[in-house]
N, C-alpha and C. Protein backbone atom coordinates (compact mmCIF):
# COMPACT_ATOMS: atom_id res chain seq x y z
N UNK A 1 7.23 12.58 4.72
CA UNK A 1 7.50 11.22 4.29
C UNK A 1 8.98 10.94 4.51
N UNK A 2 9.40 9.77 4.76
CA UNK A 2 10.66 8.99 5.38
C UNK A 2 11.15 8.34 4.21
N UNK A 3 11.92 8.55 3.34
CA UNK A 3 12.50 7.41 2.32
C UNK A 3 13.50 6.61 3.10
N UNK A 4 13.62 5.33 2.61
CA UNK A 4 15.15 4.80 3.37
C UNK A 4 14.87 3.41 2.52
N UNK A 5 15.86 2.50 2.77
CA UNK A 5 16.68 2.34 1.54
C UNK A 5 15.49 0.68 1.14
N UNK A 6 14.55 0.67 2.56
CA UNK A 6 13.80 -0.74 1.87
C UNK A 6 12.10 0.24 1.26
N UNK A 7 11.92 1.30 1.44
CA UNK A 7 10.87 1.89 0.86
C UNK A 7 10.62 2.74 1.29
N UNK A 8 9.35 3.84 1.66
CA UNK A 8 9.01 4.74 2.19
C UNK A 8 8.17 4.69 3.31
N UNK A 9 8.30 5.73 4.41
CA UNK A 9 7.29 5.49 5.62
C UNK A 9 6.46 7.11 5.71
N UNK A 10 5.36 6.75 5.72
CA UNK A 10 4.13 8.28 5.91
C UNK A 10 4.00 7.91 7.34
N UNK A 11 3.89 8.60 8.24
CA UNK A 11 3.60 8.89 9.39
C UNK A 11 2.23 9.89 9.01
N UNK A 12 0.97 9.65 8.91
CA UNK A 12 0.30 10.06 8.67
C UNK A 12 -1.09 11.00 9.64
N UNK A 13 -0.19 10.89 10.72
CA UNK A 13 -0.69 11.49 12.28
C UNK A 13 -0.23 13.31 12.03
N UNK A 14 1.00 13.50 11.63
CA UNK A 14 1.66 14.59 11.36
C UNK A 14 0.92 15.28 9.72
N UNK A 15 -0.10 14.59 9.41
CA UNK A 15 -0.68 15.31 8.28
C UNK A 15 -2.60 15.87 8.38
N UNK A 16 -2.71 16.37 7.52
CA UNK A 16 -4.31 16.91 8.22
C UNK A 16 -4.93 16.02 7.48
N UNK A 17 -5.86 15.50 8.45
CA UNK A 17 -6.98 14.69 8.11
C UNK A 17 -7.38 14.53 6.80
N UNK A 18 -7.76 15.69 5.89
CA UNK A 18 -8.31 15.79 4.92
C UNK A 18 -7.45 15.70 4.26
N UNK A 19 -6.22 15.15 3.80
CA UNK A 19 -4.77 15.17 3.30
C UNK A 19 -4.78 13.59 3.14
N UNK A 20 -4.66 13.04 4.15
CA UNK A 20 -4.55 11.66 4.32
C UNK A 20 -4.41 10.51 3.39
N UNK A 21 -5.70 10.46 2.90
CA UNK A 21 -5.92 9.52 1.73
C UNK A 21 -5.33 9.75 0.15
N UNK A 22 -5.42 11.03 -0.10
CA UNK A 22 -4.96 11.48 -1.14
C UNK A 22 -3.49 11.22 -1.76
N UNK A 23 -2.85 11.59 -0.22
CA UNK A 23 -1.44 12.16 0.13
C UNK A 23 -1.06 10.11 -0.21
N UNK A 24 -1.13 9.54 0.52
CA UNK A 24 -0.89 8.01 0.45
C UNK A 24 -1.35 7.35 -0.21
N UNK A 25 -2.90 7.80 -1.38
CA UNK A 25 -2.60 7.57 -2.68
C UNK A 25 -1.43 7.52 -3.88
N UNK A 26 -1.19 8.88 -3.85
CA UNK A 26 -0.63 9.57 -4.99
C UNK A 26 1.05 9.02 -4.24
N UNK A 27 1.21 8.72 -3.32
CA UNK A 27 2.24 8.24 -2.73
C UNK A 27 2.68 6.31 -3.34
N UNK A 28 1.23 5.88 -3.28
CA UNK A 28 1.46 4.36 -3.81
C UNK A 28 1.29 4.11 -4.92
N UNK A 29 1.18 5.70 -5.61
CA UNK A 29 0.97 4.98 -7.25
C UNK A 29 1.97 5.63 -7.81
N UNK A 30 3.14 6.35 -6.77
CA UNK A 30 4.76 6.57 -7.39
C UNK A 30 5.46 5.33 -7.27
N UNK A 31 5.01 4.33 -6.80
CA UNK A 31 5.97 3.49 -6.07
C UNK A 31 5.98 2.41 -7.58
N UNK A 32 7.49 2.02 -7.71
CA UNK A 32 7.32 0.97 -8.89
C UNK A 32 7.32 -0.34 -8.07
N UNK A 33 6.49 -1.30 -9.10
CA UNK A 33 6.22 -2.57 -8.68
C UNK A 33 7.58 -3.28 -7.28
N UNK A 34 6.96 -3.99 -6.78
CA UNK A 34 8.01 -4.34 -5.77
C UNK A 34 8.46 -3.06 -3.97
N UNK A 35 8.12 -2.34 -4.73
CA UNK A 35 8.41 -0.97 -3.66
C UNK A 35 7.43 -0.91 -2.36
N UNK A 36 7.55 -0.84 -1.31
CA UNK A 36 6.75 -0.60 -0.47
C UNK A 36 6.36 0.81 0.13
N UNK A 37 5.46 0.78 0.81
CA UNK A 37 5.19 2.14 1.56
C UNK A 37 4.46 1.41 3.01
N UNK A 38 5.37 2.41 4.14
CA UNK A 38 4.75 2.01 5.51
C UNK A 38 3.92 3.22 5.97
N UNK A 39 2.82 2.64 6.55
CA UNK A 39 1.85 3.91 6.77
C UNK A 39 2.08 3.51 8.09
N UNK A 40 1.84 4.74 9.24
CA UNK A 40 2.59 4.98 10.37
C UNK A 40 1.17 5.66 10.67
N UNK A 41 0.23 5.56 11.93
CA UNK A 41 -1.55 5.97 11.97
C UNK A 41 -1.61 5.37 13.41
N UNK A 42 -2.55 6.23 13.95
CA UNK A 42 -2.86 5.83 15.42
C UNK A 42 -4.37 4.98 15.57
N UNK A 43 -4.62 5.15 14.57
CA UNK A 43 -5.90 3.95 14.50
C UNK A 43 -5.82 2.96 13.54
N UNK A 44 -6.59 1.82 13.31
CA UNK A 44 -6.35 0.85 12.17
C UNK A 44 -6.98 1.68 10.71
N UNK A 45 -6.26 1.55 9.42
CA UNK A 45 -6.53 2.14 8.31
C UNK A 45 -7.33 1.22 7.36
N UNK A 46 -8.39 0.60 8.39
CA UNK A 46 -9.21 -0.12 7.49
C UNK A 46 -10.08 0.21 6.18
N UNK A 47 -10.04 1.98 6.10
CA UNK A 47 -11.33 2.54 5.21
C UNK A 47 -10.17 2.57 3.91
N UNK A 48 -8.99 3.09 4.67
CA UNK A 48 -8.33 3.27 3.40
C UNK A 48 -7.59 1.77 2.63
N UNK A 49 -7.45 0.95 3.71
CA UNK A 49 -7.59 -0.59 2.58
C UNK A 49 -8.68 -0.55 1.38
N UNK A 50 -10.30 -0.38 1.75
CA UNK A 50 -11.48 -0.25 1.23
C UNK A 50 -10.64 0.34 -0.29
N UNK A 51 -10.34 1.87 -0.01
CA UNK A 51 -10.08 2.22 -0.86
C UNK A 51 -8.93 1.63 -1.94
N UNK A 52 -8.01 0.88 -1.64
CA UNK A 52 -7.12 0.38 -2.28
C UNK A 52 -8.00 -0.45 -2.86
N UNK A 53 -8.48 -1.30 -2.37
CA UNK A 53 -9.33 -2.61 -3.10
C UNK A 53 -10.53 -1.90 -4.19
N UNK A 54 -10.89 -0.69 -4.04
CA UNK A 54 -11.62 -0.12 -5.39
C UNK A 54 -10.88 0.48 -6.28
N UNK A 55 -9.73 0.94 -5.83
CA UNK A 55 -8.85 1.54 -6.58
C UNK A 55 -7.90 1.01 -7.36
N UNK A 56 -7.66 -0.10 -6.87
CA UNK A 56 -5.95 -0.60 -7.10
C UNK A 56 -6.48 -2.13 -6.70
N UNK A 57 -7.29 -2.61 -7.32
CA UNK A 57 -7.20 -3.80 -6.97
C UNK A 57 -6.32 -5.13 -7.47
N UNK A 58 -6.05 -6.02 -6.83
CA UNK A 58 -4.75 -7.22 -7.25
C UNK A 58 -3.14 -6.21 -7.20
N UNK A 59 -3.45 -4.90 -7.42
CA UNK A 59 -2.15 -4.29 -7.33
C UNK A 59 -1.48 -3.92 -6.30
N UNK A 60 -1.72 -4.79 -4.95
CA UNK A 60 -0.56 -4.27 -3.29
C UNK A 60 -1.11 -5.81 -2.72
N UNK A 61 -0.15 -5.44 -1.52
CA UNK A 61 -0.68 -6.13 -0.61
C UNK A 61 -0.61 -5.53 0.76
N UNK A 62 -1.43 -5.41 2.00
CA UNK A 62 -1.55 -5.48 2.68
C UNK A 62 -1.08 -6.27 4.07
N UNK A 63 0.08 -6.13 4.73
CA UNK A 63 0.51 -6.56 6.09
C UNK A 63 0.97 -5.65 7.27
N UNK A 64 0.08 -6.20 8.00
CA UNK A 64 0.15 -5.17 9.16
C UNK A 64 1.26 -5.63 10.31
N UNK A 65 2.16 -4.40 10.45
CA UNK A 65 3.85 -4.63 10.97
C UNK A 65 2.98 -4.45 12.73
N UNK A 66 2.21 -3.52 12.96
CA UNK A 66 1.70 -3.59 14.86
C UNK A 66 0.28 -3.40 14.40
N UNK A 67 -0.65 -4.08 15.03
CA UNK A 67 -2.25 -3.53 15.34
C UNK A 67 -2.29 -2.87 16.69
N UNK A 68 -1.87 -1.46 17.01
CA UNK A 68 -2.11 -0.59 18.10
C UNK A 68 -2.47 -1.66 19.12
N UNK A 69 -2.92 -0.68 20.38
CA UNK A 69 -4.12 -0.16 20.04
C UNK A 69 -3.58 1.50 19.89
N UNK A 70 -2.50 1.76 20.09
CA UNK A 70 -1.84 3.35 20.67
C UNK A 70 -1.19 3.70 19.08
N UNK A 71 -0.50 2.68 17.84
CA UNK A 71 0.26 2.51 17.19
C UNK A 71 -0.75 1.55 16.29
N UNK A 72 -0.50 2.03 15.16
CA UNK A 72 -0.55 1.03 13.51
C UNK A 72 0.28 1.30 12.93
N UNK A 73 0.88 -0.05 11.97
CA UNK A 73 1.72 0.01 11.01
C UNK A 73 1.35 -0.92 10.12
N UNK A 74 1.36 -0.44 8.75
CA UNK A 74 0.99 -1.58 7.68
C UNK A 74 1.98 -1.04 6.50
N UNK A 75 2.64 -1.78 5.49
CA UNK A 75 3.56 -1.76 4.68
C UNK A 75 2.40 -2.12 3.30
N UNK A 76 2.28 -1.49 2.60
CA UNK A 76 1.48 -1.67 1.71
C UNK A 76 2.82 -1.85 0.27
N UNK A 77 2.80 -3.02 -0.57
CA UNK A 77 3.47 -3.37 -1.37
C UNK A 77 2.54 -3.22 -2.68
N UNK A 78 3.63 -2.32 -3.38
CA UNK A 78 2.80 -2.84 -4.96
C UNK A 78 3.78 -3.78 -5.76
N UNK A 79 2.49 -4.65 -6.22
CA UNK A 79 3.01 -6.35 -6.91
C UNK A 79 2.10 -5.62 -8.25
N UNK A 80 2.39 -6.45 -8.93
CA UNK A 80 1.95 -6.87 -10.63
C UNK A 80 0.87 -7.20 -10.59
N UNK A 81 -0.23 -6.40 -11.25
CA UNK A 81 -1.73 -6.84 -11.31
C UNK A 81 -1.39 -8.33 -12.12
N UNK A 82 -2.65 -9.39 -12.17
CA UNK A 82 -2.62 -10.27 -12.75
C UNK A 82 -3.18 -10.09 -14.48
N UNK A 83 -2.72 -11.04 -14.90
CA UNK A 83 -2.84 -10.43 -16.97
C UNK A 83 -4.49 -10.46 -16.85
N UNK A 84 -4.90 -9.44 -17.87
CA UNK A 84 -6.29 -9.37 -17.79
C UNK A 84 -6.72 -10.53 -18.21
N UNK A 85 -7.78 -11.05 -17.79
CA UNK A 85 -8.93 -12.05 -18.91
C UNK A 85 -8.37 -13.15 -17.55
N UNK A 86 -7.54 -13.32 -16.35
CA UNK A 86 -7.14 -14.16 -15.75
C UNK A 86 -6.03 -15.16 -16.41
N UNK A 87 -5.89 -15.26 -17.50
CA UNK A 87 -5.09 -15.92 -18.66
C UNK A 87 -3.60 -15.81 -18.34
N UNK A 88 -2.19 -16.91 -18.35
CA UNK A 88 -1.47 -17.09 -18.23
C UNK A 88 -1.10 -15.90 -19.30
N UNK A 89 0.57 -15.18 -18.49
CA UNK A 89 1.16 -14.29 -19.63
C UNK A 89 1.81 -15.41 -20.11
N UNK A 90 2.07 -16.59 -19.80
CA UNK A 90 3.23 -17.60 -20.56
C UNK A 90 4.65 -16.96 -20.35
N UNK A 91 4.79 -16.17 -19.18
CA UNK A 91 6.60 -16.33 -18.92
C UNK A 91 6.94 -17.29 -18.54
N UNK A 92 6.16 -18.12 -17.47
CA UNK A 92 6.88 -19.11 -16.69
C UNK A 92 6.54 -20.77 -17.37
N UNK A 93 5.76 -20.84 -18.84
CA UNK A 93 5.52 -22.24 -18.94
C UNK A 93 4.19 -22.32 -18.91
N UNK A 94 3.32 -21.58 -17.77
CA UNK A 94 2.23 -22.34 -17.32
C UNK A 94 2.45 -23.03 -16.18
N UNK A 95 3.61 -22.70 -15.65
CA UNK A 95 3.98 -23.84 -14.10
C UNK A 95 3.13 -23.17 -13.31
């Protein structure tokens, strides 16, 4: 893994298969709110979106920096789940 000074980058080609998901789990749930992680993959990491969205849902976002076809890059951000029940926390007013 690559730290540098706007977040972290996994190059995840240089890790074993069976490593993968785990490894860039336990990787996005160090990250405090706001923090990113760039996953660096020679194919698109569509299964492991899947998994974010059962796992971690409302908590990242998803933008993809190249769609290969040789090269992927996606920066996965963790943001602030929304208050449970959908209900305003009332910091901002209600604006």
């Amino acid at each position: 893994m690559t730290i540098t000074a706007t977040g972290h980058t996994i190059d995840v080609r240089t890790l074993a298969p069976n490593m993968r998901h785990a490894t860039l789990l336990a990787a996005f749930k160090a990250l405090a709110p706001q923090e990113s992680l760039v996953i660096v993959n020679d194919h698109d990491p569509q299964p492991l979106r899947l998994q974010f969205q059962d796992l971690a849902p409302g908590q990242f976002s998803w933008v993809y920096e190249s769609r290969g076809p040789e090269l992927w890059r996606v920066c996965v951000q963790k943001v602030e789940p929304a208050p449970a029940g959908g209900s305003c926390c009332g910091h901002c007013g209600g604006a």
